[in-house]
N, C-alpha and C. Protein backbone atom coordinates (compact mmCIF):
# COMPACT_ATOMS: atom_id res chain seq x y z
N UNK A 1 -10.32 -25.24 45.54
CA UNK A 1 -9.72 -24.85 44.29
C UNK A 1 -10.75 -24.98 43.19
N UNK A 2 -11.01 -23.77 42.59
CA UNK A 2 -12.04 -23.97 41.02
C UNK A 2 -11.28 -24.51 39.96
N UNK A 3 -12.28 -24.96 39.45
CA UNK A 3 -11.62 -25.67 38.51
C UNK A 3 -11.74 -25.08 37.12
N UNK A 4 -11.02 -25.00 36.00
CA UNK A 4 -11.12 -24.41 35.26
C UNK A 4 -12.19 -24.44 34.15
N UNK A 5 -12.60 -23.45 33.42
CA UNK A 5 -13.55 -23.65 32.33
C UNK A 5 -13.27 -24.21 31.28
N UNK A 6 -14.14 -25.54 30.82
CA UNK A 6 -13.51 -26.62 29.87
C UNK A 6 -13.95 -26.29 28.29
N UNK A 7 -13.15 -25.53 27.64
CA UNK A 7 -13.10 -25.50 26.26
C UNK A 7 -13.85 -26.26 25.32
N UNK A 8 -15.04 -26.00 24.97
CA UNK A 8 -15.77 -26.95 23.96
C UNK A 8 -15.78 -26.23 22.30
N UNK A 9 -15.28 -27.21 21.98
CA UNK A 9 -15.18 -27.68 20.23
C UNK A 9 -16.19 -26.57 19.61
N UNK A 10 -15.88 -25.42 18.77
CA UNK A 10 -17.14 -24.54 18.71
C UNK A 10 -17.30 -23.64 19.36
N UNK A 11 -16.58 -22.90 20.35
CA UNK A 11 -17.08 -22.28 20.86
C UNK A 11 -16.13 -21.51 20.50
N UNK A 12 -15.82 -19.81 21.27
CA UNK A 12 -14.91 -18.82 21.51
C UNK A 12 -15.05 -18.88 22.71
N UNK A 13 -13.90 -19.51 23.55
CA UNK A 13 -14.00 -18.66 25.04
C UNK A 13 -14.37 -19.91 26.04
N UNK A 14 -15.10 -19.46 26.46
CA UNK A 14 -15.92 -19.84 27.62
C UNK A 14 -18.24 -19.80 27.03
N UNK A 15 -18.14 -20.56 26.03
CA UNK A 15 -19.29 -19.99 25.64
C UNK A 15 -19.71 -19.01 25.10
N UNK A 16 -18.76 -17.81 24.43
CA UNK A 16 -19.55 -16.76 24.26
C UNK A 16 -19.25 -16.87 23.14
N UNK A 17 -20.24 -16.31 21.92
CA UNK A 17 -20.72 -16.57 20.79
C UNK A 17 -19.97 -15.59 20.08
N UNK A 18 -19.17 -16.65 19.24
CA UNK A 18 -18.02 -15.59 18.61
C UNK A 18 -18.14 -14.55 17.33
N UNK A 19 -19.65 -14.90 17.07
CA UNK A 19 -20.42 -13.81 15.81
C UNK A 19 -21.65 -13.11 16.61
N UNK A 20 -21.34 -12.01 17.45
CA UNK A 20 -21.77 -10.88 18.13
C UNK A 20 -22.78 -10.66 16.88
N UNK A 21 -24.12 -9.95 17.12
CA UNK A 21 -24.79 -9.54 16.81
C UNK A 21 -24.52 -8.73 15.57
N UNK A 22 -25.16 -9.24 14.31
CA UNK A 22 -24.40 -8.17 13.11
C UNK A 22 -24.62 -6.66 12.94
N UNK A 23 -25.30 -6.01 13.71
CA UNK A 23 -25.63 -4.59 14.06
C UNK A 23 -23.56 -4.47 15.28
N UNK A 24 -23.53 -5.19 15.85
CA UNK A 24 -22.36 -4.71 16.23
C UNK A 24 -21.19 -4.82 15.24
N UNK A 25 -20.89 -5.49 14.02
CA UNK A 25 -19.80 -5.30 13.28
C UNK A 25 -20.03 -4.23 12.41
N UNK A 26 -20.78 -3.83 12.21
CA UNK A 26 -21.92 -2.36 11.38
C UNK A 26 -21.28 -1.42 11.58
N UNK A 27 -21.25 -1.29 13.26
CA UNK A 27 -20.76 -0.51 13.94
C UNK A 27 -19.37 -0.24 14.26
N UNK A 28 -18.38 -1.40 14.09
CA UNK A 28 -17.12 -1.76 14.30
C UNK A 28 -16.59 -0.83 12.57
N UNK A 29 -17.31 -1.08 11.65
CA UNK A 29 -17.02 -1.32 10.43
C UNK A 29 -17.13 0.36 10.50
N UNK A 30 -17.94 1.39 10.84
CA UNK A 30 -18.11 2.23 10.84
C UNK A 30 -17.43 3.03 11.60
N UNK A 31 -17.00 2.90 12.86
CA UNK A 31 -15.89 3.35 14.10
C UNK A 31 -14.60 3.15 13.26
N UNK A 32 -14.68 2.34 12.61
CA UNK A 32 -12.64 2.30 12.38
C UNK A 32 -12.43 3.06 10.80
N UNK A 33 -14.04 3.44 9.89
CA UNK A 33 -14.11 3.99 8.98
C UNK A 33 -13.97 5.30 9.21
N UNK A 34 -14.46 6.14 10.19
CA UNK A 34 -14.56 7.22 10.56
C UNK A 34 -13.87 8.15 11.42
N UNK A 35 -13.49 9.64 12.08
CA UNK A 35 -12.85 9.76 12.99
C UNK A 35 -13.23 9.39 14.21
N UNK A 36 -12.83 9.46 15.60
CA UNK A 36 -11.49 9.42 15.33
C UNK A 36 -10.96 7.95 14.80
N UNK A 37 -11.16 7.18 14.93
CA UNK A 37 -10.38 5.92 14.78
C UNK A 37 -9.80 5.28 13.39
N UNK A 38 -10.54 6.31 12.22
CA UNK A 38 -10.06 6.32 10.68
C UNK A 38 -9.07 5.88 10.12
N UNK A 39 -8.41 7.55 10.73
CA UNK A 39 -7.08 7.93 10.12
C UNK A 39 -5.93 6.80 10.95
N UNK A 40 -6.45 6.76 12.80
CA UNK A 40 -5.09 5.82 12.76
C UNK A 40 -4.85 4.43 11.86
N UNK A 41 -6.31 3.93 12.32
CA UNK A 41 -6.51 2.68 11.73
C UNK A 41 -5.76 2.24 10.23
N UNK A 42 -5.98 3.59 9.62
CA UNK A 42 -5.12 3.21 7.82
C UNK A 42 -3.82 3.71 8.05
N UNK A 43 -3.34 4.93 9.48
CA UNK A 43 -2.05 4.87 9.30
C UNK A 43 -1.27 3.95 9.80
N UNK A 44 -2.14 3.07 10.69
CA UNK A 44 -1.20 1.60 11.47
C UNK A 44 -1.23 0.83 10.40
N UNK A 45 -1.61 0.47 9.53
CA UNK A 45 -2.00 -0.81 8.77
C UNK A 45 -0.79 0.03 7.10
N UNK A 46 -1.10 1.17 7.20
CA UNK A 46 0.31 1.65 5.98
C UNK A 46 1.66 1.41 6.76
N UNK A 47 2.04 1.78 8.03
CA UNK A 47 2.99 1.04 8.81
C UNK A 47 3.44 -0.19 8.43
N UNK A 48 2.34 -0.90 8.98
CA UNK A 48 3.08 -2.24 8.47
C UNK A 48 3.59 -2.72 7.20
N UNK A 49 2.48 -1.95 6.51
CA UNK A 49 2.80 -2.40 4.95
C UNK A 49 4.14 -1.52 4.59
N UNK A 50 4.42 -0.47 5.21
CA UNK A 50 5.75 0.50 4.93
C UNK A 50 6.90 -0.35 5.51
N UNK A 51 6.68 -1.23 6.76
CA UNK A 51 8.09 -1.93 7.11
C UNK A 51 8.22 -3.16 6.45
N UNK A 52 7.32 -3.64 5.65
CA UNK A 52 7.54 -4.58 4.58
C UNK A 52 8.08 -4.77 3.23
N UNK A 53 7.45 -3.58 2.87
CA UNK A 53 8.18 -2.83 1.35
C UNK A 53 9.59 -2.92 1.79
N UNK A 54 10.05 -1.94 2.89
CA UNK A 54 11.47 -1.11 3.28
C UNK A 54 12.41 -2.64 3.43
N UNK A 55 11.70 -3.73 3.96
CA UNK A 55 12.65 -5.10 3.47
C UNK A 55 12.72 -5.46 2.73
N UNK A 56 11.51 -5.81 1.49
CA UNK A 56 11.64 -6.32 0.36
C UNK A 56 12.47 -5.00 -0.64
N UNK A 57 12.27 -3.81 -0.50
CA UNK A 57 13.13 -3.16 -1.20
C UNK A 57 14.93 -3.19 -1.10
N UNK A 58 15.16 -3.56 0.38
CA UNK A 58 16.78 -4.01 0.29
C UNK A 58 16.80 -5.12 -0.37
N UNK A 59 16.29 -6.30 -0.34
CA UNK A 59 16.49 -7.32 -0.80
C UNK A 59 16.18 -6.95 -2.79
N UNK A 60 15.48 -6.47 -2.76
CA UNK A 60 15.46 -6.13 -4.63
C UNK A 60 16.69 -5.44 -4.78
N UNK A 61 16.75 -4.68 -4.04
CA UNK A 61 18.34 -3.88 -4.43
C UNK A 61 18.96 -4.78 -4.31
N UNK A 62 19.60 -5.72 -3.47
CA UNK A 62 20.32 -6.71 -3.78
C UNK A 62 20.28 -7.61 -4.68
N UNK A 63 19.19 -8.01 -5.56
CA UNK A 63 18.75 -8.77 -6.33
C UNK A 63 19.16 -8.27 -7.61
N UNK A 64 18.89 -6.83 -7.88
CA UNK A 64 19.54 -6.01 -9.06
C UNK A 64 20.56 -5.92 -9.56
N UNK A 65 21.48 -5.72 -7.80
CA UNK A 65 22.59 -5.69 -8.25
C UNK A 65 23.56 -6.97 -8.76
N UNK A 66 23.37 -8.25 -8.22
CA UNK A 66 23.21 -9.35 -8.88
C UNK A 66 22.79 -9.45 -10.21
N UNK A 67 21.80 -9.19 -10.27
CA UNK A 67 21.52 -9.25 -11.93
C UNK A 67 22.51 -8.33 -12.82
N UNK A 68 22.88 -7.00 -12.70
CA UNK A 68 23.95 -6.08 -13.32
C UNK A 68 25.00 -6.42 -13.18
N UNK A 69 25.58 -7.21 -11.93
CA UNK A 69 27.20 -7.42 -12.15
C UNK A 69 27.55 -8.98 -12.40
N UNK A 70 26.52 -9.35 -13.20
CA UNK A 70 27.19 -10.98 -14.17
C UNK A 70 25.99 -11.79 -13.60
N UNK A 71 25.19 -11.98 -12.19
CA UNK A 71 24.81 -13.16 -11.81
C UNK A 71 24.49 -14.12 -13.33
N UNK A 72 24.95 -15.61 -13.20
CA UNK A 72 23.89 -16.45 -13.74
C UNK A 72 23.63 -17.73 -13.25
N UNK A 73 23.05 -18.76 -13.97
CA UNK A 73 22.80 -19.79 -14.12
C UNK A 73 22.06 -19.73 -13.05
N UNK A 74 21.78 -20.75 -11.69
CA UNK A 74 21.88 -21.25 -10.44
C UNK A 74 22.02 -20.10 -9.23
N UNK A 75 22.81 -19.15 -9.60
CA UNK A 75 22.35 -18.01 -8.76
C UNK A 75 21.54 -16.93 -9.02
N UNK A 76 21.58 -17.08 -10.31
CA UNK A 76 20.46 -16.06 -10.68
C UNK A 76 18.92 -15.83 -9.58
N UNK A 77 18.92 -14.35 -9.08
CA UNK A 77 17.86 -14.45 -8.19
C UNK A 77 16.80 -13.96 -8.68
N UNK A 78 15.58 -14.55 -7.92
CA UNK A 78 14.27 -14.02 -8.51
C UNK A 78 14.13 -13.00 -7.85
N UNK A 79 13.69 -12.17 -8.80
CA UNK A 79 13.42 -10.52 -8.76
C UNK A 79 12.66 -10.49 -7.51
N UNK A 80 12.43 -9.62 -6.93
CA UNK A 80 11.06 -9.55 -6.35
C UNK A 80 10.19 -8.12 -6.97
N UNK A 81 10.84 -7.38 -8.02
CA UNK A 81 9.82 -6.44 -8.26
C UNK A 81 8.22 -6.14 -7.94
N UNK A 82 7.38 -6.89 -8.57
CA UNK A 82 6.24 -7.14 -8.39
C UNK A 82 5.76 -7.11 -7.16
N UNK A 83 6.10 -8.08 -6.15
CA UNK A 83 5.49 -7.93 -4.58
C UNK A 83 6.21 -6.10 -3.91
N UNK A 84 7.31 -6.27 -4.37
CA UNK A 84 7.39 -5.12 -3.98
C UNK A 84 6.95 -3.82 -4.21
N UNK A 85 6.48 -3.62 -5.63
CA UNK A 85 6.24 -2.29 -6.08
C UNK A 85 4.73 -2.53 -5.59
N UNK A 86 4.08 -4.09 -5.15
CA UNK A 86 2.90 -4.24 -4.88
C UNK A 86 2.47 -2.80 -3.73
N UNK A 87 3.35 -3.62 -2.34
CA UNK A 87 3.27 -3.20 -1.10
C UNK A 87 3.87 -1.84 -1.06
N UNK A 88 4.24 -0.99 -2.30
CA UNK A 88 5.11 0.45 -2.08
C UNK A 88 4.19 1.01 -2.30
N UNK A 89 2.87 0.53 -3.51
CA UNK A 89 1.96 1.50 -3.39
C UNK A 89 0.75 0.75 -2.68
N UNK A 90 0.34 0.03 -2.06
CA UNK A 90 -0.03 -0.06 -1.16
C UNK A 90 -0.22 0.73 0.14
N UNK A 91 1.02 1.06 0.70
CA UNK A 91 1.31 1.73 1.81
C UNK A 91 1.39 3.25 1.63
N UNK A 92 1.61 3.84 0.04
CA UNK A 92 0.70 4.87 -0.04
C UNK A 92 -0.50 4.86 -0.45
N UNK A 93 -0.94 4.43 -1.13
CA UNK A 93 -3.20 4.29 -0.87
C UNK A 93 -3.46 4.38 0.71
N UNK A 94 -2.48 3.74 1.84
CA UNK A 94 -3.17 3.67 3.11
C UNK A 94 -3.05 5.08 3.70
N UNK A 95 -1.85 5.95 3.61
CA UNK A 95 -1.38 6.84 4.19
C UNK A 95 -2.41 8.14 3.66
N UNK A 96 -2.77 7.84 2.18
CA UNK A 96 -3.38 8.33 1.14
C UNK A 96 -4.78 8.82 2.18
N UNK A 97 -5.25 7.49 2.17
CA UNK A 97 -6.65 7.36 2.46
C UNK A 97 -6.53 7.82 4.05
N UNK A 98 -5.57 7.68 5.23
CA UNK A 98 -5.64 8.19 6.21
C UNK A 98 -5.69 9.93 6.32
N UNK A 99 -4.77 10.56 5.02
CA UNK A 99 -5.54 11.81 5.03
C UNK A 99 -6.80 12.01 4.69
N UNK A 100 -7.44 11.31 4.05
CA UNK A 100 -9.40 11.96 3.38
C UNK A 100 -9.64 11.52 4.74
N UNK A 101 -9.89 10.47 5.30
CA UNK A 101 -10.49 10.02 6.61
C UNK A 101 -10.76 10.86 7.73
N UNK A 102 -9.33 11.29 7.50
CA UNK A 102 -8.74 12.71 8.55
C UNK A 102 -9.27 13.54 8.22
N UNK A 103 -10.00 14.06 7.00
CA UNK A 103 -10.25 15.55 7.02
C UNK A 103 -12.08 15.13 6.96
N UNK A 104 -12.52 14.19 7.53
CA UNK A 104 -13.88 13.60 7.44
C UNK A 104 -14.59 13.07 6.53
N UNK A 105 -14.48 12.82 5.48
CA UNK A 105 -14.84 11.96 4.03
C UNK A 105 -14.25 10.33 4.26
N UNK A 106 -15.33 9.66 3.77
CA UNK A 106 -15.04 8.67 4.07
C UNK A 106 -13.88 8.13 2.92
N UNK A 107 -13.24 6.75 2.82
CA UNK A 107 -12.00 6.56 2.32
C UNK A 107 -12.78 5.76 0.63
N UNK A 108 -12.05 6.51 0.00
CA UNK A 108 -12.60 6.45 -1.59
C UNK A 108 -12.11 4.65 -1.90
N UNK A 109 -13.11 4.39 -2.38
CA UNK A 109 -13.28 2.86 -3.28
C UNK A 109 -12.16 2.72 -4.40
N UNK A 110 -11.05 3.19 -4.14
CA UNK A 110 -10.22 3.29 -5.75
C UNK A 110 -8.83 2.99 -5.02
N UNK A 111 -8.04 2.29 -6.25
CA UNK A 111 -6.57 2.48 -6.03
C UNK A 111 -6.39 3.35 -6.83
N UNK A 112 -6.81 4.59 -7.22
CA UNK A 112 -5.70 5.28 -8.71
C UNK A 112 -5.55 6.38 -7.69
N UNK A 113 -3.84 5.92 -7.24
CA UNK A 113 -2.83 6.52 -6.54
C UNK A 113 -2.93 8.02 -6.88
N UNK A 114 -2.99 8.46 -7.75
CA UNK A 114 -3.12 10.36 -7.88
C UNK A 114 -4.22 10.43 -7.62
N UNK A 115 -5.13 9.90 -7.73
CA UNK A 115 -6.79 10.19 -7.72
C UNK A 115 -6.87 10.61 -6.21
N UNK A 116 -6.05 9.53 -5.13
CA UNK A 116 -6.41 9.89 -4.13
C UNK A 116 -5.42 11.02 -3.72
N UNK A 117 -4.33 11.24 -3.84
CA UNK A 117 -3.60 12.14 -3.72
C UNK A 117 -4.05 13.72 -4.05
N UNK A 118 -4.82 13.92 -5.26
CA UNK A 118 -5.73 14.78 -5.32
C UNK A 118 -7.11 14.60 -4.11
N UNK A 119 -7.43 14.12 -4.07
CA UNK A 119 -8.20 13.79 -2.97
C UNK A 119 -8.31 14.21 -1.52
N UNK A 120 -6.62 13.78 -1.16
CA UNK A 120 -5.95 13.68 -0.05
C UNK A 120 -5.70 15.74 0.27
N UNK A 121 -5.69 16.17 -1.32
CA UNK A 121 -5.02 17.35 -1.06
C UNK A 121 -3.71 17.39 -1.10
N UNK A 122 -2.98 16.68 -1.53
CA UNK A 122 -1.30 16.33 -1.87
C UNK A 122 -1.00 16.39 -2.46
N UNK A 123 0.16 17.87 -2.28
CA UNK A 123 0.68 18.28 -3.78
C UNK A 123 1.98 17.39 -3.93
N UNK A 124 2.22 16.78 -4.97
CA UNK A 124 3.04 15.57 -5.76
C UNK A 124 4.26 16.47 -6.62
N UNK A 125 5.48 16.15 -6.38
CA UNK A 125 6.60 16.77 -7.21
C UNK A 125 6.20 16.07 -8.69
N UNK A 126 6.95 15.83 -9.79
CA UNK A 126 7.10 15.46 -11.19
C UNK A 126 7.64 13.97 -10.93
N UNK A 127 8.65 13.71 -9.95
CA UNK A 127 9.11 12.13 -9.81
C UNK A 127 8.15 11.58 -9.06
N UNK A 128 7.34 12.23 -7.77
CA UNK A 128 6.45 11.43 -7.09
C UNK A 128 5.31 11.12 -7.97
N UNK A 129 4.68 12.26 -8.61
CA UNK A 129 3.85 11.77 -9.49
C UNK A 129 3.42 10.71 -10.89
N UNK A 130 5.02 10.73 -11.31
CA UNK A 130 5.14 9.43 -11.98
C UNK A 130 5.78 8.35 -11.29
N UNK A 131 6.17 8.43 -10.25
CA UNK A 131 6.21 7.01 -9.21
C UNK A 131 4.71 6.47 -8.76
N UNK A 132 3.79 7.46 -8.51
CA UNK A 132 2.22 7.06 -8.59
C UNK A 132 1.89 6.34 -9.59
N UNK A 133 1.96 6.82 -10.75
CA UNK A 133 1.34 6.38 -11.86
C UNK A 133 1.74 4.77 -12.03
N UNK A 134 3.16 5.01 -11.67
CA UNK A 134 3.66 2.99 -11.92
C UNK A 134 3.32 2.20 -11.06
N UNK A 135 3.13 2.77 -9.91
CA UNK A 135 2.48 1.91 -8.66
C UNK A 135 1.23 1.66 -8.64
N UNK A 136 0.64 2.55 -9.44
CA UNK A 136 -0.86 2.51 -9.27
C UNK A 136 -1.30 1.02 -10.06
N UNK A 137 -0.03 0.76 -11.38
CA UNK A 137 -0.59 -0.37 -12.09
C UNK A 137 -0.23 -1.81 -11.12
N UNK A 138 1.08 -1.73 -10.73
CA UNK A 138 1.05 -2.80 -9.63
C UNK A 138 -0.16 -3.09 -8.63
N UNK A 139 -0.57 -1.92 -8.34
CA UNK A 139 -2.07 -2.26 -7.16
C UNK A 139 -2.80 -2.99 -7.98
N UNK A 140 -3.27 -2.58 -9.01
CA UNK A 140 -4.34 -2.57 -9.55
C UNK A 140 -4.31 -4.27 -10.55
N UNK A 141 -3.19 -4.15 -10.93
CA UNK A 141 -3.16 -5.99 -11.35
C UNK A 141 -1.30 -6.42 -11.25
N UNK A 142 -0.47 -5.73 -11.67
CA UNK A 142 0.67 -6.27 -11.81
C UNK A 142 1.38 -6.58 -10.99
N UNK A 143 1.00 -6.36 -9.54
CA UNK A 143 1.40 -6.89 -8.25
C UNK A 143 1.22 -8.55 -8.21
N UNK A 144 0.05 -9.08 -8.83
CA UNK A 144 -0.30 -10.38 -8.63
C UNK A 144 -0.77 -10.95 -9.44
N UNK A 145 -0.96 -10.33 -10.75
CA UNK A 145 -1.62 -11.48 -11.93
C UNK A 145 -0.07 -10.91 -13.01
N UNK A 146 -0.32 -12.35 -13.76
CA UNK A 146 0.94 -11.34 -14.74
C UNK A 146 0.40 -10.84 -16.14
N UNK A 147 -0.72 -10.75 -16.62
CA UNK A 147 -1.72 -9.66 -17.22
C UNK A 147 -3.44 -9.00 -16.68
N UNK A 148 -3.63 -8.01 -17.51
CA UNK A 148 -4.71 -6.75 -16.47
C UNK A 148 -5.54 -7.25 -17.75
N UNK A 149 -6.95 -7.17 -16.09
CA UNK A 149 -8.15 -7.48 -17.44
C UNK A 149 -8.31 -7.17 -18.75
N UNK A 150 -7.67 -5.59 -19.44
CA UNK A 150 -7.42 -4.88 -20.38
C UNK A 150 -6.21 -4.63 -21.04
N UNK A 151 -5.88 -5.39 -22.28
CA UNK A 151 -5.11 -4.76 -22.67
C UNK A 151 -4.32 -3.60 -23.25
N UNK A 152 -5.36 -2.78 -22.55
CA UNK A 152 -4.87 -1.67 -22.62
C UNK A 152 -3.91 -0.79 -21.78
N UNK A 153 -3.95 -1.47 -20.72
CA UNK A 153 -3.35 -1.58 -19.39
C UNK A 153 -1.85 -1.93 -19.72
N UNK A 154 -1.61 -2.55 -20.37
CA UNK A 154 0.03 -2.96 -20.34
C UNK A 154 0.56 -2.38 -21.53
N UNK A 155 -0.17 -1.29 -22.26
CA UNK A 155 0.90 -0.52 -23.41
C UNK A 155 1.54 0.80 -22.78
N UNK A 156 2.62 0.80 -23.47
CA UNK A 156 3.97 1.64 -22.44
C UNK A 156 2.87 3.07 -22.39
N UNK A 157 3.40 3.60 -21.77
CA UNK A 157 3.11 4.75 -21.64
C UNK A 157 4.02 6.21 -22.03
N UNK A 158 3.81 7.19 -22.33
CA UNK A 158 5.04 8.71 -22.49
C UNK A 158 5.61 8.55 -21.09
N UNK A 159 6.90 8.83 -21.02
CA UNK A 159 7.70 9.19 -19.91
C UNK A 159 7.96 10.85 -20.07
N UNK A 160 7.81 11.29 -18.38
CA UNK A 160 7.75 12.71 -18.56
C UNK A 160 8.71 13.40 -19.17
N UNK A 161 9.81 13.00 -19.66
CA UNK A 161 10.67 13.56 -20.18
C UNK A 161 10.64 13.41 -21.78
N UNK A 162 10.81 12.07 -22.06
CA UNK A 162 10.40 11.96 -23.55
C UNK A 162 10.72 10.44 -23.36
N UNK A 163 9.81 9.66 -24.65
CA UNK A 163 10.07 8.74 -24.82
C UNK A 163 9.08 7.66 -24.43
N UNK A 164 8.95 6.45 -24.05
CA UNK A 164 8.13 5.42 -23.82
C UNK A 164 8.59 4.78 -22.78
N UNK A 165 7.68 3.75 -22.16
CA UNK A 165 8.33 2.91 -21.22
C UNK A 165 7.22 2.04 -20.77
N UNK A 166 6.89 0.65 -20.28
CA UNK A 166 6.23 -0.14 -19.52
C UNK A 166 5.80 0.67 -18.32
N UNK A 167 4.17 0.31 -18.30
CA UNK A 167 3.60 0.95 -17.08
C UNK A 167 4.50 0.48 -15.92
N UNK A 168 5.02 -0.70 -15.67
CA UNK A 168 5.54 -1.67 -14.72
C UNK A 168 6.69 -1.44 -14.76
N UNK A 169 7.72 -0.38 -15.07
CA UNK A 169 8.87 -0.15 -15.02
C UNK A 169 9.07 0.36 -13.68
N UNK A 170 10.54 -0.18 -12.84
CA UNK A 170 10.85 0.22 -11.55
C UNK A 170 11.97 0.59 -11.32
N UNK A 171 12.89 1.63 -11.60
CA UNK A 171 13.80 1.97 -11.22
C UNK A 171 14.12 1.84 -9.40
N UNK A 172 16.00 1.88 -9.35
CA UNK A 172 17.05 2.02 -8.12
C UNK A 172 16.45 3.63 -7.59
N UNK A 173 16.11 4.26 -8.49
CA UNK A 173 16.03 5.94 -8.03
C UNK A 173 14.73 6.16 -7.25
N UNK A 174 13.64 5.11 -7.42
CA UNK A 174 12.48 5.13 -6.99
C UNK A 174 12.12 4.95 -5.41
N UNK A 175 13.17 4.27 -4.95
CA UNK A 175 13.35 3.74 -3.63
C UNK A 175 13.37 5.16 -2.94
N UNK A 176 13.98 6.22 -3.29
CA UNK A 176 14.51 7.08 -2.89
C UNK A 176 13.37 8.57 -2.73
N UNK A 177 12.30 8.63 -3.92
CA UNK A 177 11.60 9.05 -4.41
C UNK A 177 9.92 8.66 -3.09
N UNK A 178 9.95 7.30 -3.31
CA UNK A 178 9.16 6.57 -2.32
C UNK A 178 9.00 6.69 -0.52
N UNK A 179 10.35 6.75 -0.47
CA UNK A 179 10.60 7.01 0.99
C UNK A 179 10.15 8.66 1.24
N UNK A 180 10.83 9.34 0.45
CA UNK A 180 10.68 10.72 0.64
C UNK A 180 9.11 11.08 0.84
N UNK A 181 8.21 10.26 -0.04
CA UNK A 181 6.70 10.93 0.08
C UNK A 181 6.18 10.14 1.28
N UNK A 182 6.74 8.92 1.52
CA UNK A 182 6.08 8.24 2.59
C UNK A 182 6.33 8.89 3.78
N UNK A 183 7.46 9.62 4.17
CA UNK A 183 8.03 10.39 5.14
C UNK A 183 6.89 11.61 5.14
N UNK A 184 6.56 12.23 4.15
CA UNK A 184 5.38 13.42 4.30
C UNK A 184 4.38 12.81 4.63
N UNK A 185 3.73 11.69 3.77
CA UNK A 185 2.31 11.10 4.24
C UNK A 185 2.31 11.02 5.75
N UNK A 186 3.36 9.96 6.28
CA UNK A 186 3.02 9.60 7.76
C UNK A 186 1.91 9.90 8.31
N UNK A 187 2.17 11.31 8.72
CA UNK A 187 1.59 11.76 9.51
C UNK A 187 0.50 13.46 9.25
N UNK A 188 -0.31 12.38 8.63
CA UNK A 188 -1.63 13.66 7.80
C UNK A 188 -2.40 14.67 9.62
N UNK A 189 -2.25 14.00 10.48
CA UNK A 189 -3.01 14.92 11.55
C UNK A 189 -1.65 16.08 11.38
N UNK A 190 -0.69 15.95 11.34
CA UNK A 190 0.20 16.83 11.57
C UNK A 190 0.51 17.94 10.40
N UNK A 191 0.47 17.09 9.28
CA UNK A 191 0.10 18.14 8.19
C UNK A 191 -1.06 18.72 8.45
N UNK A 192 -1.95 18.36 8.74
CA UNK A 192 -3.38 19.25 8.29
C UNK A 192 -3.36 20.65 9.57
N UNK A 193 -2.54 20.27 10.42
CA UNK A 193 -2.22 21.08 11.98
C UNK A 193 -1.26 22.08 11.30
N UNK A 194 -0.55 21.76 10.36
CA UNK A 194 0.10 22.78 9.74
C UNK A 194 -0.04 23.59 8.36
N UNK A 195 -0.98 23.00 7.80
CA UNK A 195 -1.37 23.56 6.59
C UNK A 195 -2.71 24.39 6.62
């Protein structure tokens, strides 16, 4: 009977050196940047971030509606806006960036959500496009700090219709708006097979 290989403190494995040669992560870094392995790579990783949103967004809807029909004191729940509108545009930048990847350009250094959407080649209705615009500020700081290096960053902005509003404003209607484009993004090999 062999006996088994004895695990030493430091190691990976059985001895083998768990920082491979840095010409091989070069290469790793470049294979999952490029086709084919690009586009899945950012559409598995918008996946996940898409089945995360799609929970934290029931739970905000529940949280809302609490807040509109009386909650207080002690039950009052904490919002989750913020993480959520984090990970909504999140998971479009990934889907985003899995189309440029896909059409061979490597994946642009930016969160400004239309930027890549122009980019992507994605034509945007009037609600998707100002659902970009509010998400784009969550990526970019209001997901996780609660002010942006600039204050210029947090003065309302025109709403397409008329009027003003907080870059960080999140409507019930958005959920709806969100899903719909994430449903087109999915799957950019299949658009581009059809367009």
């Amino acid at each position: 009977m062999s006996k088994a290989p004895q695990h030493r403190p430091g190691t990976f494995g059985r001895g083998v050196e768990p920082r491979p040669d840095p010409q091989f992560w070069r290469d790793q870094h470049r294979r999952l940047g490029t086709k084919p392995f690009g586009p899945v790579v950012w559409r598995d990783t918008a996946r996940e971030l898409e089945r995360a949103t799609v929970i934290l967004w029931n739970q905000w809807k529940r949280d809302v509606s609490k807040l509109t029909h009386g909650a207080s004191g002690s039950s009052l729940p904490v919002c989750l806006t913020r993480p959520t509108a984090l990970l909504a545009g999140l998971t479009i930048e990934g889907l985003l960036k899995a189309a440029i990847v896909d059409r061979g350009q490597p994946a642009p250094r930016t969160h400004k959500l239309t930027h890549l959407a122009r980019e992507a080649q994605v034509g945007l209705s009037k609600d998707e496009k100002d659902l970009l615009v509010r998400l784009e500020a969550f990526v970019r700081w209001a997901g996780r700090y609660p002010v942006p290096l600039k204050p210029e960053h947090m003065m309302p902005r025109r709403l397409p219709a008329s009027g003003f509003a907080p870059r960080t404003l999140i409507k019930l209607s958005d959920v709806a708006v969100w899903r719909g484009l994430v449903r087109r993004l999915r799957d950019p090999l299949r658009q581009n097979r059809q367009g």
